[in-house]
PDB file of N, CA and C in Angstrom:
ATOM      1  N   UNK A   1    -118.958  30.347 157.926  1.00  0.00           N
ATOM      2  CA  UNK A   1    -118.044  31.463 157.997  1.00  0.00           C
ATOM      3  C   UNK A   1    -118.026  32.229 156.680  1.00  0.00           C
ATOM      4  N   UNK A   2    -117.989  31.466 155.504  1.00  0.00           N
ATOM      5  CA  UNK A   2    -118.167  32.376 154.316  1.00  0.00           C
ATOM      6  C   UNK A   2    -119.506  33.150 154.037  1.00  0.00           C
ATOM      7  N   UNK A   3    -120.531  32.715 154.660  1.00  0.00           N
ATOM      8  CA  UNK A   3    -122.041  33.448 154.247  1.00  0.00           C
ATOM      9  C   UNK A   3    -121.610  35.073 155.401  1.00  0.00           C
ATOM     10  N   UNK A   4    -120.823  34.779 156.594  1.00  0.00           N
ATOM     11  CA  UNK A   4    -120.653  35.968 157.514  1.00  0.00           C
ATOM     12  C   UNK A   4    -119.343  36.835 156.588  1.00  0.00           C
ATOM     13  N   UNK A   5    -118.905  36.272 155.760  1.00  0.00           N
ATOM     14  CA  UNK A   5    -117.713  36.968 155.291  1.00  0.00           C
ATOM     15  C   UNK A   5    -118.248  37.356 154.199  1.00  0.00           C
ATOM     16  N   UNK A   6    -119.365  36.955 153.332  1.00  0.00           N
ATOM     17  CA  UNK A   6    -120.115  37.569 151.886  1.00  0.00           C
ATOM     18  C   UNK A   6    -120.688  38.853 152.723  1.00  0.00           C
ATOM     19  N   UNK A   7    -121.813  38.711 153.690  1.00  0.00           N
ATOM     20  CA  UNK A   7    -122.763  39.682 153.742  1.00  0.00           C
ATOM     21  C   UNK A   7    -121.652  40.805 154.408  1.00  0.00           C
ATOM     22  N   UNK A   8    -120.613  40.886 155.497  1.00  0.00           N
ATOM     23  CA  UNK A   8    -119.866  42.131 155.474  1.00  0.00           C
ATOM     24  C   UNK A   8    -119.040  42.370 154.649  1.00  0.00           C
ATOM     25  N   UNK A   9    -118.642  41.797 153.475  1.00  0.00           N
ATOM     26  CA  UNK A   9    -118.103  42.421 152.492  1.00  0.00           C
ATOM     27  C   UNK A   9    -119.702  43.063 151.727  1.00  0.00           C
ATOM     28  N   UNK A  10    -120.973  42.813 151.494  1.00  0.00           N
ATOM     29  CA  UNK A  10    -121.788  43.607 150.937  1.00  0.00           C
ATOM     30  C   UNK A  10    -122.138  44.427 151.633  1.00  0.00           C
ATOM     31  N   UNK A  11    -122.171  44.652 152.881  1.00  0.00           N
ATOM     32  CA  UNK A  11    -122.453  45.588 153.860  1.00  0.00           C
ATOM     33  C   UNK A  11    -121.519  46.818 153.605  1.00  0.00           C
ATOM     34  N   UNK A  12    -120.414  46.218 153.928  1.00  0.00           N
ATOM     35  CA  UNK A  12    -119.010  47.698 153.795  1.00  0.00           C
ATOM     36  C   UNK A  12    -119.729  47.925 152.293  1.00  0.00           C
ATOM     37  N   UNK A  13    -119.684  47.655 151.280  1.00  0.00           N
ATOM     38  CA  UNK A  13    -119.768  48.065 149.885  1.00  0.00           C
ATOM     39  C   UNK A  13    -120.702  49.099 149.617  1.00  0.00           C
ATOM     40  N   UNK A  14    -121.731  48.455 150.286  1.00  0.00           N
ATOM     41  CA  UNK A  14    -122.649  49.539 150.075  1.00  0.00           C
ATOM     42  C   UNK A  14    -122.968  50.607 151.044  1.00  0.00           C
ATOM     43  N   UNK A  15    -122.040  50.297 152.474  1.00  0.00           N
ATOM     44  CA  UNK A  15    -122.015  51.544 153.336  1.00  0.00           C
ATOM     45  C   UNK A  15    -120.790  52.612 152.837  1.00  0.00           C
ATOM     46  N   UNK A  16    -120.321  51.880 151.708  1.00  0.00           N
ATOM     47  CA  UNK A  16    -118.939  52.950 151.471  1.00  0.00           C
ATOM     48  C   UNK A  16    -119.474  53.736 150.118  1.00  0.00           C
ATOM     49  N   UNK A  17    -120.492  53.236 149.907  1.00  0.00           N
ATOM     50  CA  UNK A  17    -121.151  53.837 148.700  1.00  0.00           C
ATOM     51  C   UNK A  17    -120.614  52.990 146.979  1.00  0.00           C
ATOM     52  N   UNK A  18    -119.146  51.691 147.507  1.00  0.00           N
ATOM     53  CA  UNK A  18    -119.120  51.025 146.167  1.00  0.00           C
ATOM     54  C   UNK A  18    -119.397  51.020 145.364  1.00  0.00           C
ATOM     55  N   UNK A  19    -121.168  50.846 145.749  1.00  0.00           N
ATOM     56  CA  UNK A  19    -122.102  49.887 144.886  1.00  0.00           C
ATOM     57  C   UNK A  19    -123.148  51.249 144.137  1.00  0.00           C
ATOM     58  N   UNK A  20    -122.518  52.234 144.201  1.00  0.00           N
ATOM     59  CA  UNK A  20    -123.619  52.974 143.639  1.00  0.00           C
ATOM     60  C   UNK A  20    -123.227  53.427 142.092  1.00  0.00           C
ATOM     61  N   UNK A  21    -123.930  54.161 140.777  1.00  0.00           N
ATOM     62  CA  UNK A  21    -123.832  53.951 139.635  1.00  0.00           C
ATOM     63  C   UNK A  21    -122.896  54.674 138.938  1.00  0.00           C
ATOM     64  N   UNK A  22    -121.969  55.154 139.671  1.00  0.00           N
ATOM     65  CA  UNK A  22    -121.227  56.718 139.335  1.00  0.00           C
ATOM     66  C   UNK A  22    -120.137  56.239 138.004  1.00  0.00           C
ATOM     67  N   UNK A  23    -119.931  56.415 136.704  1.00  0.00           N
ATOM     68  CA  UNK A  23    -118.791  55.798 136.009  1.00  0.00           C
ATOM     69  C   UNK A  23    -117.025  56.073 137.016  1.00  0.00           C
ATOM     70  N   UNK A  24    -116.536  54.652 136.563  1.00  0.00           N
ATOM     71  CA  UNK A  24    -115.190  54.625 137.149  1.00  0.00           C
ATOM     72  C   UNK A  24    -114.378  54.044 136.190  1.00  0.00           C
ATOM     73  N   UNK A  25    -113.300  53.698 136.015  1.00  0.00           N
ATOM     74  CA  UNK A  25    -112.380  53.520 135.046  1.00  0.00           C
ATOM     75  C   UNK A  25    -110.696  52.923 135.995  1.00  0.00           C
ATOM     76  N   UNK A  26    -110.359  51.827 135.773  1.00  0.00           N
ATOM     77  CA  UNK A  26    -108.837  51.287 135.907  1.00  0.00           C
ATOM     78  C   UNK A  26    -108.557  51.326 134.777  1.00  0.00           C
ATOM     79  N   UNK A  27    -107.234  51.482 134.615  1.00  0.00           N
ATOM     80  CA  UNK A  27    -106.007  51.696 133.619  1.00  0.00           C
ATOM     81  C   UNK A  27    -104.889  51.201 134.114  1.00  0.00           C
ATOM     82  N   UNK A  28    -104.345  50.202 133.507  1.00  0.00           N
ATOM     83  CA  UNK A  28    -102.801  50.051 133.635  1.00  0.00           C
ATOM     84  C   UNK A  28    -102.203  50.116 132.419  1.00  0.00           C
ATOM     85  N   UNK A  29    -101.105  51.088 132.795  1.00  0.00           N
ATOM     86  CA  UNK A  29     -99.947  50.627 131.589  1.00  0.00           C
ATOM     87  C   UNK A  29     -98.546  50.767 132.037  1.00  0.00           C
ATOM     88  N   UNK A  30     -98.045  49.536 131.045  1.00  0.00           N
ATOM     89  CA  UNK A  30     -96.984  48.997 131.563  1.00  0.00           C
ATOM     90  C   UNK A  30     -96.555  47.874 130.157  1.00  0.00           C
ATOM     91  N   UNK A  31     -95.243  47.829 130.526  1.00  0.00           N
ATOM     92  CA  UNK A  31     -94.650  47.060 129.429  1.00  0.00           C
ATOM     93  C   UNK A  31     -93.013  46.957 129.680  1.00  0.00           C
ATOM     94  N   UNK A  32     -92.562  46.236 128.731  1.00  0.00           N
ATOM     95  CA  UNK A  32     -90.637  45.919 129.215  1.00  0.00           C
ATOM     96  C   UNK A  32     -89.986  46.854 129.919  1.00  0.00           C
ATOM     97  N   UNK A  33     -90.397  47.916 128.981  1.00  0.00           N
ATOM     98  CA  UNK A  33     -89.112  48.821 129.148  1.00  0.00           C
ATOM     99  C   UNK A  33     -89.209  50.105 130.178  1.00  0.00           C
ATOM    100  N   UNK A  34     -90.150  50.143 130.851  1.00  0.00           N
ATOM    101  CA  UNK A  34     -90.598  51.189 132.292  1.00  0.00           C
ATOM    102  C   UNK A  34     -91.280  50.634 133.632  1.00  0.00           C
ATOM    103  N   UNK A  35     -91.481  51.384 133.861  1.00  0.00           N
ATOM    104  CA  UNK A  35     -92.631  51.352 135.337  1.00  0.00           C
ATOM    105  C   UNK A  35     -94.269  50.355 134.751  1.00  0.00           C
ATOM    106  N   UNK A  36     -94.321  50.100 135.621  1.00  0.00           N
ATOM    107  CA  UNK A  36     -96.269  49.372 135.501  1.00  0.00           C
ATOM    108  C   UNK A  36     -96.680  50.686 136.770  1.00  0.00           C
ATOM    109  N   UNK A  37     -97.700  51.492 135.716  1.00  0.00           N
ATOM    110  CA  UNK A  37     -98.400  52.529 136.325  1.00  0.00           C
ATOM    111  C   UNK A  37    -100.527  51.975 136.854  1.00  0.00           C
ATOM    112  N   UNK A  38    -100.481  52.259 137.298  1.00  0.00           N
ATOM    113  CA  UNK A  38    -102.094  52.079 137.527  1.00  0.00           C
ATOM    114  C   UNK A  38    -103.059  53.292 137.747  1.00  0.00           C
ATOM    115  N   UNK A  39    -104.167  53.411 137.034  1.00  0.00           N
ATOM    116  CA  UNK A  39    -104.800  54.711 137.337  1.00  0.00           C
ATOM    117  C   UNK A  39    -106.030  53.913 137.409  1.00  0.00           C
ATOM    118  N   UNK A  40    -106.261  54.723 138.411  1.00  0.00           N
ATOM    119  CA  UNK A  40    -107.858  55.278 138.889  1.00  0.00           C
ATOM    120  C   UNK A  40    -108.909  56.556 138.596  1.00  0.00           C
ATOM    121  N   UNK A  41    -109.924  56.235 137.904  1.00  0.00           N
ATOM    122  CA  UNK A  41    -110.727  57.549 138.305  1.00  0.00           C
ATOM    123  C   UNK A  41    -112.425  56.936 139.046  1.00  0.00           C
ATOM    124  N   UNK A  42    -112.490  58.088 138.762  1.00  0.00           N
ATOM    125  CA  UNK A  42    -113.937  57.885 139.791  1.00  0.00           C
ATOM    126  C   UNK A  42    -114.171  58.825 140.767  1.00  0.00           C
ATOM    127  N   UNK A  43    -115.209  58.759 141.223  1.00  0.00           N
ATOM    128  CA  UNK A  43    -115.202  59.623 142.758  1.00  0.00           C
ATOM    129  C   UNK A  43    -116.121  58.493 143.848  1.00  0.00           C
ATOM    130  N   UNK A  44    -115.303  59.265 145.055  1.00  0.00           N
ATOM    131  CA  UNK A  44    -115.761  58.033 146.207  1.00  0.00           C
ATOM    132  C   UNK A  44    -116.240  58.788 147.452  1.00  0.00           C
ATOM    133  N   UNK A  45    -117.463  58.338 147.821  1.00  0.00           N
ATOM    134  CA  UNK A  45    -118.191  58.789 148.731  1.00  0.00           C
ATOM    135  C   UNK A  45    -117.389  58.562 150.327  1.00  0.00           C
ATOM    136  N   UNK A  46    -116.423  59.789 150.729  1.00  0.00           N
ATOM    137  CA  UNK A  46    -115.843  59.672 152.155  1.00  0.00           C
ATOM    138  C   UNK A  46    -116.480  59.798 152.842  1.00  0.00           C
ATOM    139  N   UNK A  47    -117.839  60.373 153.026  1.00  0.00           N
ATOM    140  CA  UNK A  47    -118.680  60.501 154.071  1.00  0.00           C
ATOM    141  C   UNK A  47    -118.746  58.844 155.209  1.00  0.00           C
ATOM    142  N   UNK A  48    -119.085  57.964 154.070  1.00  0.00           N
ATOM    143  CA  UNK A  48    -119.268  56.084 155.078  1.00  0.00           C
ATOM    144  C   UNK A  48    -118.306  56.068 155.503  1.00  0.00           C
ATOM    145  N   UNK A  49    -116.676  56.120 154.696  1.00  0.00           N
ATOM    146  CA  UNK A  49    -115.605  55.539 155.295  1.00  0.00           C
ATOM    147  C   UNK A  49    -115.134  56.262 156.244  1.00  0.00           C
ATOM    148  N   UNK A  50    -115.355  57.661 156.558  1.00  0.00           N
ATOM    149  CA  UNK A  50    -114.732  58.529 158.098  1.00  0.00           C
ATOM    150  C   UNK A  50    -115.924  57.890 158.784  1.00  0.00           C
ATOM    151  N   UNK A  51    -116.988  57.787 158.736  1.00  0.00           N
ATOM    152  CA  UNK A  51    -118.185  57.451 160.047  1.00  0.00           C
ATOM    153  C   UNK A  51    -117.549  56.198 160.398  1.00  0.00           C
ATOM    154  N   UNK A  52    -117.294  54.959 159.454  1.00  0.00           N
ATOM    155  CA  UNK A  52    -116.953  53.808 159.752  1.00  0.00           C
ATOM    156  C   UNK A  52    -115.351  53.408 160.645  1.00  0.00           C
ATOM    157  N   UNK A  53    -114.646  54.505 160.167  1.00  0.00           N
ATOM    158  CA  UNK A  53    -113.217  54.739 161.058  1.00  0.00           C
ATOM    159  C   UNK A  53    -113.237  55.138 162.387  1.00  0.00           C
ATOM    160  N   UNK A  54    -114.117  56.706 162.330  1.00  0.00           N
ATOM    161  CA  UNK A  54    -114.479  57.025 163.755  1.00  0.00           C
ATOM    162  C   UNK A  54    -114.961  55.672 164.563  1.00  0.00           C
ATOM    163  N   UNK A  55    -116.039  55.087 163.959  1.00  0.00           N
ATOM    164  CA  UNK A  55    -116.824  54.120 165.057  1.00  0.00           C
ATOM    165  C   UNK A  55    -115.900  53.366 165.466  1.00  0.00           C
ATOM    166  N   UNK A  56    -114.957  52.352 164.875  1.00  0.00           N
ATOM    167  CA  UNK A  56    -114.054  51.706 164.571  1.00  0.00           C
ATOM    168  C   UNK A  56    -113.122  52.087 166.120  1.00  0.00           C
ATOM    169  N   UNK A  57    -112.470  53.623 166.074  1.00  0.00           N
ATOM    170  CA  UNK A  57    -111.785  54.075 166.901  1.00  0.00           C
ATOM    171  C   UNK A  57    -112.505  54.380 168.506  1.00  0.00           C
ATOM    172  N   UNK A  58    -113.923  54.367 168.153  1.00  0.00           N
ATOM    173  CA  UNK A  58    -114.550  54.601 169.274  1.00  0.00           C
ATOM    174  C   UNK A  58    -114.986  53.470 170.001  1.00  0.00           C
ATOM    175  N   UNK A  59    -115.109  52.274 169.104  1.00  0.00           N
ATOM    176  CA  UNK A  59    -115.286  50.956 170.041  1.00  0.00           C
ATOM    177  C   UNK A  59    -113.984  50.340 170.541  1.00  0.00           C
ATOM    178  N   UNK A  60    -112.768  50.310 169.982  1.00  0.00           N
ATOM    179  CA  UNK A  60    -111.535  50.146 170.657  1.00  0.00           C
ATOM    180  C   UNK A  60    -111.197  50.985 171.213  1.00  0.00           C
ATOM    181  N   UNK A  61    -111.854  52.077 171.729  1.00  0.00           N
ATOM    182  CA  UNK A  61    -110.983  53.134 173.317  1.00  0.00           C
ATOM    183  C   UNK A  61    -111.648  52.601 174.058  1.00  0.00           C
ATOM    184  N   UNK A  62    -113.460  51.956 173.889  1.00  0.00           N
ATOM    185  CA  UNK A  62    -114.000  51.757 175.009  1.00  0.00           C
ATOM    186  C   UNK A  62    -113.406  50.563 175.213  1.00  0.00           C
ATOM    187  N   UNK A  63    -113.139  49.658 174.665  1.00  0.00           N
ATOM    188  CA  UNK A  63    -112.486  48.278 174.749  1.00  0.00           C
ATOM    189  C   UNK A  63    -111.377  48.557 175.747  1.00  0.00           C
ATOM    190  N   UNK A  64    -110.249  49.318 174.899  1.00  0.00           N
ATOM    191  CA  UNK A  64    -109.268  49.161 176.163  1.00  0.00           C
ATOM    192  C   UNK A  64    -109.412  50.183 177.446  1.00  0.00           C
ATOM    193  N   UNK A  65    -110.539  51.005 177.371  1.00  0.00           N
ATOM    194  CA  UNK A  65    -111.220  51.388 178.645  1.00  0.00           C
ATOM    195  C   UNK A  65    -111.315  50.749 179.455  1.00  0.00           C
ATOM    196  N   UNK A  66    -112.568  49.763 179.404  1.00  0.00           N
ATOM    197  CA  UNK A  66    -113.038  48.600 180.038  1.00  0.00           C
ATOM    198  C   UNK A  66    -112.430  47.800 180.520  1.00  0.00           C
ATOM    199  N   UNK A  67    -110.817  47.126 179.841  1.00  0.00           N
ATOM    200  CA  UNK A  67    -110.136  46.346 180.352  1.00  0.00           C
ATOM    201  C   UNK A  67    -109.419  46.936 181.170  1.00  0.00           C
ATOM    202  N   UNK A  68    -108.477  48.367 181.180  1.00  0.00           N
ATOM    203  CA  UNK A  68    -107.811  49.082 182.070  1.00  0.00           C
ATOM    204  C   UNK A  68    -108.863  48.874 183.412  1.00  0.00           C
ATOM    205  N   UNK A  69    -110.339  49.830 183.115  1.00  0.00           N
ATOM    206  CA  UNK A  69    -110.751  49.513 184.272  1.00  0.00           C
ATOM    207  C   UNK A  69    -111.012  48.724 185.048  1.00  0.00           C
ATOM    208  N   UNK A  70    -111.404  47.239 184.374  1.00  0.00           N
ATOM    209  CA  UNK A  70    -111.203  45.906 185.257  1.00  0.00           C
ATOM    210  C   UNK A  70    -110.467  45.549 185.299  1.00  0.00           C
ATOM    211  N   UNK A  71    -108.658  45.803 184.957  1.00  0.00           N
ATOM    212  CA  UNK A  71    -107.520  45.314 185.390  1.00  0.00           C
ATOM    213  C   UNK A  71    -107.115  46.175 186.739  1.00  0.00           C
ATOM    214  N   UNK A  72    -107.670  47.352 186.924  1.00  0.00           N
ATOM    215  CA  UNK A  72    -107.315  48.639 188.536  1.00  0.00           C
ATOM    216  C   UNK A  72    -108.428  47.952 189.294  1.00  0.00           C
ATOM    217  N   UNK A  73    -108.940  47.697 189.215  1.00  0.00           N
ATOM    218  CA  UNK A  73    -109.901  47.134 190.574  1.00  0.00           C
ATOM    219  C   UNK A  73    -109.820  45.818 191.070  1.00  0.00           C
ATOM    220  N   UNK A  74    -108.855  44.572 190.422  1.00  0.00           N
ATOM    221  CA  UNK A  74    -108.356  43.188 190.726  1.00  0.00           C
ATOM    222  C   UNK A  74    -107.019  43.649 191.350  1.00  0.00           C
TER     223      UNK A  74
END
């Protein structure tokens, strides 16, 4: 189960574009007396993650397609 849980975590990574060389940067600051802030920069390739949502949404309509339709004909 962990070798199926490594390779789709490297799969998403590099279908989301993760893994590619672009500089990125975390920042936290934080201390006693305020908020703990976190920053991000970078830029992130949305192109994988809408294809991967759509598909996502398009295999669960057919899913509960399929079951509606074999639950009307029993």
């Amino acid at each position: 189960m962990k070798k199926v849980t490594l390779f789709l975590l490297a799969a998403i990574t590099l279908l989301t574009g993760c893994a590619n060389r672009d500089p990125a940067s975390v920042g936290i600051i934080g201390g006693a007396d305020g908020a703990t802030s976190i920053v991000v920069t970078g830029k992130i390739n949305w192109f994988p993650i809408v294809m991967i949502a759509v598909l996502l949404i398009l295999i669960i309509g057919l899913v509960i397609y399929f079951v509606k339709k074999k639950n009307n004909r029993s």
